[in-house]
Protein backbone atom coordinates (compact mmCIF):
# COMPACT_ATOMS: atom_id res chain seq x y z
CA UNK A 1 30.45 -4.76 -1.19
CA UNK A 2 32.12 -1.42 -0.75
CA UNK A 3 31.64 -1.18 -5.11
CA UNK A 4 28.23 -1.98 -4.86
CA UNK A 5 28.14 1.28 -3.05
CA UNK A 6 29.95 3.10 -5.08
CA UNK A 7 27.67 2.10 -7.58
CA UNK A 8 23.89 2.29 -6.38
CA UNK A 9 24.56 5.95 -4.50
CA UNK A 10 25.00 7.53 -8.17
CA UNK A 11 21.89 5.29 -9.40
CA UNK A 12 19.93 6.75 -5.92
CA UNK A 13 20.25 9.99 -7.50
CA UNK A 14 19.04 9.67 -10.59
CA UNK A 15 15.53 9.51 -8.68
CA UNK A 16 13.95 12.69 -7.84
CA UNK A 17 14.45 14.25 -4.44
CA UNK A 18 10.53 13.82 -3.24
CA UNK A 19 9.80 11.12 -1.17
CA UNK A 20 8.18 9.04 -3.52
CA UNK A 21 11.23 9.39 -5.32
CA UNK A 22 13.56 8.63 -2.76
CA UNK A 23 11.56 5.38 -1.87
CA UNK A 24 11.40 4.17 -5.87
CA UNK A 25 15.35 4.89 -5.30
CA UNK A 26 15.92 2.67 -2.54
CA UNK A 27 13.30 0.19 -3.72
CA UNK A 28 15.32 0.35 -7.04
CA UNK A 29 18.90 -0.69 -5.25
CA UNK A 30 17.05 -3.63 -3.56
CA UNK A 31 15.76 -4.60 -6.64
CA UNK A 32 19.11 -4.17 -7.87
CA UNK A 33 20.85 -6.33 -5.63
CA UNK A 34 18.04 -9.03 -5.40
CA UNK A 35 18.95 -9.77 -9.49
CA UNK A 36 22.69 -9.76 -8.59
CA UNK A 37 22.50 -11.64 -5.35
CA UNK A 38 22.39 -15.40 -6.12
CA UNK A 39 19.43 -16.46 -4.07
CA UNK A 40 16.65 -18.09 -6.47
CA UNK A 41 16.06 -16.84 -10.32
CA UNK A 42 15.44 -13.15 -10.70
CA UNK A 43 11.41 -13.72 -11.53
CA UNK A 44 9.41 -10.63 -9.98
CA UNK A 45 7.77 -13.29 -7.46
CA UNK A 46 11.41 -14.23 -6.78
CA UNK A 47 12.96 -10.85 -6.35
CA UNK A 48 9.74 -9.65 -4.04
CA UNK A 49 10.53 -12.93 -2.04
CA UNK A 50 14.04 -12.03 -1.94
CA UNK A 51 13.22 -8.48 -0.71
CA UNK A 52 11.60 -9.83 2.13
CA UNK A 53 14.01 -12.65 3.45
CA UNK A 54 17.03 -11.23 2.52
CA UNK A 55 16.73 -7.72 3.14
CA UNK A 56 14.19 -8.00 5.70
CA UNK A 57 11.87 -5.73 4.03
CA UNK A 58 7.52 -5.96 3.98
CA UNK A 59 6.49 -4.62 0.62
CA UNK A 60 3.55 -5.02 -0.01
CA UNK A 61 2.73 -7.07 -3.33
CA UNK A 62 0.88 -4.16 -5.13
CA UNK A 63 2.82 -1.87 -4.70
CA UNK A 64 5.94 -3.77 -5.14
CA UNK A 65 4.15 -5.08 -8.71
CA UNK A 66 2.95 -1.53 -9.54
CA UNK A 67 6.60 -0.40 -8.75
CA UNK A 68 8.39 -2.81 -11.47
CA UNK A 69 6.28 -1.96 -13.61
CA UNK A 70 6.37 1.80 -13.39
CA UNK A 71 6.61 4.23 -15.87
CA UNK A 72 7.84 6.62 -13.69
CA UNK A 73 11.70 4.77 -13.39
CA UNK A 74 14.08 7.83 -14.83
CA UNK A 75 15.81 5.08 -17.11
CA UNK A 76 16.95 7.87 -19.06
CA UNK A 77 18.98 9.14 -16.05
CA UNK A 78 20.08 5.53 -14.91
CA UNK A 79 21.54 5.15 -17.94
CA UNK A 80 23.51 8.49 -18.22
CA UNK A 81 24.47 7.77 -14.45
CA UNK A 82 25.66 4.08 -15.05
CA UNK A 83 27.85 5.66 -18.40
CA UNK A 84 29.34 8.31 -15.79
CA UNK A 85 30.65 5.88 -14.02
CA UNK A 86 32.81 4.14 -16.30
CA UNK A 87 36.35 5.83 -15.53
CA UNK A 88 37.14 5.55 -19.30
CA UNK A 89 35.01 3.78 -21.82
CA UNK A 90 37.61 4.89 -24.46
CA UNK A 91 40.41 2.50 -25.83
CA UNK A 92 43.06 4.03 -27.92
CA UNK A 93 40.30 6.86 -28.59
CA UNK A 94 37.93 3.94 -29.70
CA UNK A 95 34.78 2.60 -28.03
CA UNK A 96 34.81 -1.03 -27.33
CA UNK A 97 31.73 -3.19 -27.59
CA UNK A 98 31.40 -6.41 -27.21
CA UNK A 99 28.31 -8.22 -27.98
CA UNK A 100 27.21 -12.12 -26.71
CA UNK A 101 24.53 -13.89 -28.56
CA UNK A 102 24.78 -16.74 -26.45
C-alpha cells in the first residue's frame, strides 16, 4: 500500500489549500481507493457504501452525491499531477500508447 501513497499525496495537492479543498482532497483518495479496492462494483451507491464500511467514514448522501458530481474537481491539475508521476513516459525518445477496445 506504501505506492498507493506515493500516489494519492501528489493527487491531495492538486486540491486547493482551503478546507473545503482539503476535504474534496481526502474525499477524492477515498473515492479513489473505493474504485480500486475490490469490494462490490464501483456504482456511486456502491462506492458511498464502500466509504462507509470500509473506511469507516459517515458521509452524508448529499453531499457525498453533490461531491461526485462537482464541478469544482481540479481535473486539470489531477491530470498534470498523475503525468508527473510517471518516472519516464519516454521510450527510445518516443511516447508509447497503447489503446484497448475491449
Amino acid at each position: 500500500m506504501f505506492i498507493l501513497n506515493d500516489i494519492l499525496k501528489p493527487l491531495q495537492n492538486a486540491f486547493s489549500s482551503t478546507n473545503l479543498g482539503r476535504e474534496r482532497a481526502h474525499w477524492f483518495s477515498y473515492a479513489i481507493l473505493a474504485f480500486i479496492i475490490p469490494f462490490t462494483s464501483s456504482i456511486s451507491s456502491n462506492v458511498l457504501r464502500c466509504l462507509n464500511t470500509l473506511f469507516g467514514l459517515n458521509i452524508n448522501k448529499r453531499r457525498f452525491y453533490t461531491f461526485m458530481a462537482s464541478n469544482k474537481i481540479p481535473w486539470h491539475n489531477l491530470w498534470a499531477a498523475l503525468w508527473h508521476l510517471i518516472p519516464d513516459p519516454l521510450s527510445d525518445g518516443r511516447l508509447m500508447i497503447a489503446l484497448d477496445d475491449f
